[in-house]
Protein backbone atom coordinates (compact mmCIF):
# COMPACT_ATOMS: atom_id res chain seq x y z
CA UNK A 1 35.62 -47.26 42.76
CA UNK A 2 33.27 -49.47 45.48
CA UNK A 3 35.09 -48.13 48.00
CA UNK A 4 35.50 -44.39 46.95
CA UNK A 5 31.33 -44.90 46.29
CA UNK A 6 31.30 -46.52 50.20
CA UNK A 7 33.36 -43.18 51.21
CA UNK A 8 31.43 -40.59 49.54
CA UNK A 9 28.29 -41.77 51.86
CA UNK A 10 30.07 -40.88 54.83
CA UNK A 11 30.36 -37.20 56.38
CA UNK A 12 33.79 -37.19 55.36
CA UNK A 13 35.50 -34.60 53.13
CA UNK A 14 37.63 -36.03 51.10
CA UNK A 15 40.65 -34.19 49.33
CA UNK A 16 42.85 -36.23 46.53
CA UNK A 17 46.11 -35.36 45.51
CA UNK A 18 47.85 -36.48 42.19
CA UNK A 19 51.24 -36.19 41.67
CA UNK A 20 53.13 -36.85 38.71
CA UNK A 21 52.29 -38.13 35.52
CA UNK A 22 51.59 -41.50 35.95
CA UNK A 23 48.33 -40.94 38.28
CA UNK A 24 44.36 -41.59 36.80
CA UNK A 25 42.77 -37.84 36.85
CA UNK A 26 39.07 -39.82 36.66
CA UNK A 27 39.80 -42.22 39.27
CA UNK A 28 40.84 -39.32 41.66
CA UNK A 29 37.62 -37.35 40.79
CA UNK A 30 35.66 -40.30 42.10
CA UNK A 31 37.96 -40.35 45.31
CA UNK A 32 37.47 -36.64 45.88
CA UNK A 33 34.30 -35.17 47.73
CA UNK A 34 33.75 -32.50 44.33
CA UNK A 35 35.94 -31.64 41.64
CA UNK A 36 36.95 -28.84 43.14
CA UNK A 37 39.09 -31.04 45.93
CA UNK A 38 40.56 -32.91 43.23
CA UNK A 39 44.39 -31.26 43.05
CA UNK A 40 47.32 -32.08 39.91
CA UNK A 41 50.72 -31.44 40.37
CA UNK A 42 53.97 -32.14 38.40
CA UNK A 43 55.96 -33.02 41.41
CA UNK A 44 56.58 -33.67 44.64
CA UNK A 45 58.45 -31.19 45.22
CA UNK A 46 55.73 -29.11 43.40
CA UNK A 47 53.22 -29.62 46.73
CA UNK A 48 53.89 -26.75 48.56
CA UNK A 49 52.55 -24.82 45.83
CA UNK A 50 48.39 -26.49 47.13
CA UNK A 51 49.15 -25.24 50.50
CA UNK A 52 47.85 -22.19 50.60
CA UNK A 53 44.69 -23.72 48.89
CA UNK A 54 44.21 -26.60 51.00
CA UNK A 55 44.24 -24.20 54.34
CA UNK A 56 42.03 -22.56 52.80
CA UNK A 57 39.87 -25.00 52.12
CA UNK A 58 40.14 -27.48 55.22
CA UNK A 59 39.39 -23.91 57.32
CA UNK A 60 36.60 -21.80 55.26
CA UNK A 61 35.04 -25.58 55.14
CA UNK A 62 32.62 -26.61 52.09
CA UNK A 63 30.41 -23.57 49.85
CA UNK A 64 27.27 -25.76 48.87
CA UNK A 65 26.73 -24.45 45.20
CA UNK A 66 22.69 -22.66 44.37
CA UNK A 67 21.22 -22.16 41.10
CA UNK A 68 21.70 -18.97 39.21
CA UNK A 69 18.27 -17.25 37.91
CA UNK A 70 16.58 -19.20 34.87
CA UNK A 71 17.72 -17.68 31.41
CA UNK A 72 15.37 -16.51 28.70
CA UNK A 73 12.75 -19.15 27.37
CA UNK A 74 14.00 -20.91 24.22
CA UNK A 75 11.47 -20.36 20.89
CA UNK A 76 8.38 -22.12 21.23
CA UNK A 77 8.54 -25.25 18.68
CA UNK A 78 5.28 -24.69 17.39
CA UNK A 79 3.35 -21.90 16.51
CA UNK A 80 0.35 -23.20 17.18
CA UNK A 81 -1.28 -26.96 18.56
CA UNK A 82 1.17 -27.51 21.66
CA UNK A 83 4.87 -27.33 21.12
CA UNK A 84 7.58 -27.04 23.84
CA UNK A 85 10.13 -24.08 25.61
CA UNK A 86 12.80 -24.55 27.58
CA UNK A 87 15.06 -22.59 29.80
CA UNK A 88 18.58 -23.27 31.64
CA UNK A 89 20.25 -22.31 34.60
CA UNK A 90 23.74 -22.94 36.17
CA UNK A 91 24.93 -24.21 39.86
CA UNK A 92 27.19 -21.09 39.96
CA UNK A 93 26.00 -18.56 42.72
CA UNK A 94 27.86 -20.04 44.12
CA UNK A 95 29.65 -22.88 42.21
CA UNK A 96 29.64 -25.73 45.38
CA UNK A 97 33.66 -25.87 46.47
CA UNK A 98 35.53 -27.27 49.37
CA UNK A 99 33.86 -30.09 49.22
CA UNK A 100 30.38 -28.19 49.41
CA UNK A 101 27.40 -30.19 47.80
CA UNK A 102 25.80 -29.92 44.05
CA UNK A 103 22.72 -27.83 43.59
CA UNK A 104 19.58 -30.06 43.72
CA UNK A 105 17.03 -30.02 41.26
CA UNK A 106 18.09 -29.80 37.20
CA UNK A 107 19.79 -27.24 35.05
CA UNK A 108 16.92 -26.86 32.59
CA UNK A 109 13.44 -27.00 33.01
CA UNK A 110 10.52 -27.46 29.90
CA UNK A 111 6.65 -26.23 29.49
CA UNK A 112 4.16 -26.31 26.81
CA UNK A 113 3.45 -23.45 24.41
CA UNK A 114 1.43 -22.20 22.55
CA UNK A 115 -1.63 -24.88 23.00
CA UNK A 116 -4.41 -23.37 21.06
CA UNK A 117 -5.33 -25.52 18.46
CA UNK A 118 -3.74 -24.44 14.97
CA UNK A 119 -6.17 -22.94 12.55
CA UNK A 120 -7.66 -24.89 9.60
CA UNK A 121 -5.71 -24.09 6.25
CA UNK A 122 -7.40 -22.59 3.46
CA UNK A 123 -5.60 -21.57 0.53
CA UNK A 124 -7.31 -18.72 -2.56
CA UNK A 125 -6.62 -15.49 -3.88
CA UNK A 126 -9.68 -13.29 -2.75
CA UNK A 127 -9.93 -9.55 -4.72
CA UNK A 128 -12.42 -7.03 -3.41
CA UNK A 129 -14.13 -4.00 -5.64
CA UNK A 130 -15.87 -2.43 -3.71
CA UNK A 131 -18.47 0.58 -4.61
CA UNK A 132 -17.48 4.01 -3.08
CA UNK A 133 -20.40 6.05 -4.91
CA UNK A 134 -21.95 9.14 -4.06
CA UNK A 135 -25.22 7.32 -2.87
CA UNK A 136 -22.74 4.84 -0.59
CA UNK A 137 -22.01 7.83 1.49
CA UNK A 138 -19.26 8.42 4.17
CA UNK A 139 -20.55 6.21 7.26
CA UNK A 140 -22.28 3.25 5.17
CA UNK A 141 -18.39 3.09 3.36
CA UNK A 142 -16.74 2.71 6.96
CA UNK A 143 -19.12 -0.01 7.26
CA UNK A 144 -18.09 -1.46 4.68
CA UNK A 145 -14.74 -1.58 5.54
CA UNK A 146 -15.37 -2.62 8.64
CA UNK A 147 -17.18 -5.84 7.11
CA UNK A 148 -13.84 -6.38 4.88
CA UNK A 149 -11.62 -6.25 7.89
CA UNK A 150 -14.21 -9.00 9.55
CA UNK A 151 -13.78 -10.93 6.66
CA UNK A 152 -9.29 -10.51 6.80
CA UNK A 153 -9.63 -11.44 10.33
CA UNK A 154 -11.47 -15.06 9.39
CA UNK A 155 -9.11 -16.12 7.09
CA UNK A 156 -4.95 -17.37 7.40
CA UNK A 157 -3.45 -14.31 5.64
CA UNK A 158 -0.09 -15.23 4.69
CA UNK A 159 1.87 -16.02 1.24
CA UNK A 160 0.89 -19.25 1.21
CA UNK A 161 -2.67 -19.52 2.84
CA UNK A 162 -5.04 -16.54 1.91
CA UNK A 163 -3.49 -13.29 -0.37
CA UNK A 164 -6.50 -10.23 -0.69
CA UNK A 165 -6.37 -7.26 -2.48
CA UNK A 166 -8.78 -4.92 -2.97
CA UNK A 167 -9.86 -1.68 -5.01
CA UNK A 168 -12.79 0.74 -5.02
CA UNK A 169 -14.70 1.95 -8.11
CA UNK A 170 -17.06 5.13 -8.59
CA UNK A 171 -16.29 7.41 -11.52
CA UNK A 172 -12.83 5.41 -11.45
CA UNK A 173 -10.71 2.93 -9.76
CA UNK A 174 -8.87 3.89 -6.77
CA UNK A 175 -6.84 2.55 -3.38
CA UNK A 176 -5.69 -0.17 -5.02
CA UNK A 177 -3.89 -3.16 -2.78
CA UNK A 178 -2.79 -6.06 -4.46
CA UNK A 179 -2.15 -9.31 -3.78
CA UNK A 180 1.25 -9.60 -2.95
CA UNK A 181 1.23 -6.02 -1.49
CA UNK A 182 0.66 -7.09 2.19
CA UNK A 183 1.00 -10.82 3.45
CA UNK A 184 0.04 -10.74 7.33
CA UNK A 185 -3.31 -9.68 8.53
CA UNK A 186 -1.67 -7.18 11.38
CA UNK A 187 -0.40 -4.84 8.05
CA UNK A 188 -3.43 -5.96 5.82
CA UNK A 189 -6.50 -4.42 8.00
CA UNK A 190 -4.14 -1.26 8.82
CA UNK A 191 -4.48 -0.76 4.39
CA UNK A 192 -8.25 -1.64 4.87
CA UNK A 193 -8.06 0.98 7.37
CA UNK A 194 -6.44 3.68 5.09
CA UNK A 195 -8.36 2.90 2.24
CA UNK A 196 -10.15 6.64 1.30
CA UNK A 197 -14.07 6.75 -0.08
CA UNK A 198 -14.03 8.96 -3.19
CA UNK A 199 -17.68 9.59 -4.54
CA UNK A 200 -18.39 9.58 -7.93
CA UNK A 201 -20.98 7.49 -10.10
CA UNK A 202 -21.49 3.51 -10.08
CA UNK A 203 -18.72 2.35 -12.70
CA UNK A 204 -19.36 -1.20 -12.03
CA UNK A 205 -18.35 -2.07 -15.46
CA UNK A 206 -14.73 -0.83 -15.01
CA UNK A 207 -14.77 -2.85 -12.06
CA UNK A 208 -15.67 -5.65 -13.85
CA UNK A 209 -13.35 -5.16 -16.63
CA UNK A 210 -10.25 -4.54 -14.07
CA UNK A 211 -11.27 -7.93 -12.50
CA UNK A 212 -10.01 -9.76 -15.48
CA UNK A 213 -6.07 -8.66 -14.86
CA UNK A 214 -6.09 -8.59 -11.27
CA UNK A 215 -5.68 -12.12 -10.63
CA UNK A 216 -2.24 -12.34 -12.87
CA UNK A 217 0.83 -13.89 -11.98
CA UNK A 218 2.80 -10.67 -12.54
CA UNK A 219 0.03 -8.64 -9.69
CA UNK A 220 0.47 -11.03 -6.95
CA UNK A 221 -2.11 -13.81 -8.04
CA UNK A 222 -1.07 -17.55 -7.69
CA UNK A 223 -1.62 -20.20 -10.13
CA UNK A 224 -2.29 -23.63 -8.41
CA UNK A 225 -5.22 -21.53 -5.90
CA UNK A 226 -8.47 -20.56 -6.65
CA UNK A 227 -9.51 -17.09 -7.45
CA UNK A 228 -12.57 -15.43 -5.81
CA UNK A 229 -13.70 -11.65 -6.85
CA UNK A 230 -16.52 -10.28 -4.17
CA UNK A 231 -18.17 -7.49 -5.66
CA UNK A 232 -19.77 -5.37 -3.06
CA UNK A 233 -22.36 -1.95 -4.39
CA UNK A 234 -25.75 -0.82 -3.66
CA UNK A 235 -27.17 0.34 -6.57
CA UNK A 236 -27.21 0.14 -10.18
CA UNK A 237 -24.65 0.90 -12.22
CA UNK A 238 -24.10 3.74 -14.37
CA UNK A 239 -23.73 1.86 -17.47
CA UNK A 240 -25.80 -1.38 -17.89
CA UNK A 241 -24.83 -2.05 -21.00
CA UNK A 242 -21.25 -2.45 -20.23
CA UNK A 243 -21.53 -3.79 -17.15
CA UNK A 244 -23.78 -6.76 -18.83
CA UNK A 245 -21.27 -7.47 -21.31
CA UNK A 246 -18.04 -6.94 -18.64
CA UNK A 247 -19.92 -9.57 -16.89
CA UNK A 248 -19.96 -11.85 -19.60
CA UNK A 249 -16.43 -11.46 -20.21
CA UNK A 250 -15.54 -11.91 -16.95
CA UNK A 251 -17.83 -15.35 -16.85
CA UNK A 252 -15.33 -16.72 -18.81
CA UNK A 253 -12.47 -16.51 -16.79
CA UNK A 254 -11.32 -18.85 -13.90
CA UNK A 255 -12.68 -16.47 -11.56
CA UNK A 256 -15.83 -17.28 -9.04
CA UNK A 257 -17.58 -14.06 -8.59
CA UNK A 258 -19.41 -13.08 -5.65
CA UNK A 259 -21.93 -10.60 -5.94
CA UNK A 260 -23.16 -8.41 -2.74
CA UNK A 261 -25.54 -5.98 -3.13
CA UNK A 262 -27.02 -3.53 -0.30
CA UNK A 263 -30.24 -1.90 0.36
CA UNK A 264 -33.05 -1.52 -2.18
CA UNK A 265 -31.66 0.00 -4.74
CA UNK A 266 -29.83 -2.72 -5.39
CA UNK A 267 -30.63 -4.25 -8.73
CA UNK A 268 -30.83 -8.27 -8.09
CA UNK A 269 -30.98 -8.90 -11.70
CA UNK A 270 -27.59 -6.80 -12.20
CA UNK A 271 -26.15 -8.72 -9.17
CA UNK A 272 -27.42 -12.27 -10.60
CA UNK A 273 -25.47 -11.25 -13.94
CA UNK A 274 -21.88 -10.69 -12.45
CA UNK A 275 -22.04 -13.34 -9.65
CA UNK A 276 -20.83 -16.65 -11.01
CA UNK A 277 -24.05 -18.58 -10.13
CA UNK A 278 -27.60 -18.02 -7.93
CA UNK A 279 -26.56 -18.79 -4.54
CA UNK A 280 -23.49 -16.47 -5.13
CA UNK A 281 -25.93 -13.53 -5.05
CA UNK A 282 -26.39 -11.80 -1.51
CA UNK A 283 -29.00 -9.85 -0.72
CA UNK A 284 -28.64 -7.32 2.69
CA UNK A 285 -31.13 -5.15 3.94
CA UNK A 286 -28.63 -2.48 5.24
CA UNK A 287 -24.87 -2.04 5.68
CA UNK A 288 -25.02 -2.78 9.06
CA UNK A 289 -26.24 -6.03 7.91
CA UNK A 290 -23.40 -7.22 5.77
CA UNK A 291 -22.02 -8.96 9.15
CA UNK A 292 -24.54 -11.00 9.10
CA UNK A 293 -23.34 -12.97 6.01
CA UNK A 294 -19.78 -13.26 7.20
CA UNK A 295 -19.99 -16.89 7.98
CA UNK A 296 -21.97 -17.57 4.70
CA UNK A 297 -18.63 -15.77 2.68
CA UNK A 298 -16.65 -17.25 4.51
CA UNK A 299 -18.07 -21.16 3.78
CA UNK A 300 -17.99 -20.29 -0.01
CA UNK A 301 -14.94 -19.37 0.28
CA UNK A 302 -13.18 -21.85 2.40
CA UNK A 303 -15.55 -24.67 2.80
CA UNK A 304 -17.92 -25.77 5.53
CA UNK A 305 -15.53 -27.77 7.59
CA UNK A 306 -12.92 -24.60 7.90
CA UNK A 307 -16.30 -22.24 9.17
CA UNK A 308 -16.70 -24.71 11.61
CA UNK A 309 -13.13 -25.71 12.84
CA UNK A 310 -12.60 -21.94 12.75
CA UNK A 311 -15.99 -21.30 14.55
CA UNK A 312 -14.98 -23.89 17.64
CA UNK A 313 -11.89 -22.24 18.10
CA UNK A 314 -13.25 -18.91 18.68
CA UNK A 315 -15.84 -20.64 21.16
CA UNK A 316 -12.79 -22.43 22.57
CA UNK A 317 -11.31 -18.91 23.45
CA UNK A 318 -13.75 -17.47 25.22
């Protein structure tokens, strides 16, 4: 083995020949210059059947082997926070023979993926009404909408982080989603998107009274999360009365009530009855405006420190 190591230093092509059954195959591939010079037959008389191979190979001389092009990237390990890839190639274009000399370098080569830092979990069952009323109108609806789908976008949809559904009311209840309907946020805002404003009068108490059921087992709600009902209108509703005592039924449930109301017709006393408590009331000047209380949603919602881990990786992507 020393001396086949010695040899193999040396400019010296080196061809081994087993015959029999009674040679060592490993000890010959340490004689031999590559594995491809390493030759087994049965016989001696069974020698003449290399010839043509050695010729061949003592007068083409050695075929240094070279990499193949890298293969497909494995899977990242992680989804998120740094995990790892990896690819592969071969020393097959050409595999070295005659002697020839192993490609350099490694068969497989590694990289980080997916380095931005993993978001911060929050975990609740979040139900939107929101008021599609005559005196909402067409554009102020989009933008509300368009507030909801700001809202999807800052929290971990999925099964088991953040479920939303969401419903409008007016003279009824309409384009319901619940919350097991849609479980990614890629399929959720494309709902948001589809959702249709309908007109009608402010039925806030039906909303109210809907809000009870929605948060059920059997309608996608969870039982070990906690259950939050934003309640978005800008006026009055048609029915005080109801609404008052919907409210108070609703108070009673394990439910934390957000109440947003819009504009000045607004009625803040309404608002402070459904919300679950004061500084669950929000007050906006215009629809426009409901972006401006994103962050403050989003905090009730989720807690200060996911607002700002969330915040510092938005800043970290710019």
């Amino acid at each position: 083995q020393s001396e086949a190591t010695l040899l193999a230093k040396e400019n010296i092509t080196v061809t081994a020949i087993g015959v029999g059954s009674d040679f060592n195959k490993e000890e010959l591939e340490l004689i031999a210059s590559s594995p491809s010079l390493v030759f087994d037959v049965n016989s001696f008389g069974a020698l003449n059947s290399i010839k043509d191979q050695m010729v061949t190979n003592i007068c083409e001389g050695p075929t240094d082997g070279e990499w193949s092009e890298w293969g497909d990237w494995t899977e990242c390990t992680k989804t998120c926070g740094g995990g790892v890839r990896s690819r592969e190639r071969t020393c097959t274009n050409p595999a070295p023979d005659n002697g020839g000399q192993e490609c350099e370098g490694g068969p497989q080569e590694t990289s980080i993926c997916n380095p931005d830092p993993c978001p911060p979990r929050c975990k609740a069952d979040i139900y939107f009404f929101l008021d599609a009323s005559g005196s909402v109108g067409l554009k102020n609806f989009e933008q509300v909408l368009g507030f909801v789908k700001l809202l999807v976008h800052a929290f971990p949809i999925g099964s088991d982080n953040v479920r939303v559904g969401l419903e409008t009311f007016a003279g009824r209840l309409a384009n319901r989603i619940s919350l097991n309907t849609y479980m990614n946020e890629t399929e959720l805002l494309e709902a948001v998107d589809s959702v249709r404003y309908t007109k009608g009068r402010t039925s806030t108490h039906k909303a109210l009274k809907k809000a009870r059921t929605v948060f059920d087992v059997s309608r996608g709600g969870r039982e070990d999360v906690p259950n939050y009902l934003v309640v978005v209108t800008d006026g009055q509703s048609n029915n005080p009365q109801k609404t008052k005592a919907e409210a108070s039924l609703l108070a009673k449930e394990d439910i934390t009530v957000l109440a947003i109301g819009v504009g000045s017709q607004s009625n803040k006393e309404e608002l402070g009855l459904i919300a679950s408590s004061p500084s669950l009331v929000f007050d906006v000047k215009s629809f426009l405006a409901l972006q401006d209380i994103k962050d403050d949603l989003v905090a009730k919602i989720c807690g200060d420190d996911y607002l700002e881990a969330l915040n510092s990786i938005n800043e970290n992507r710019l």
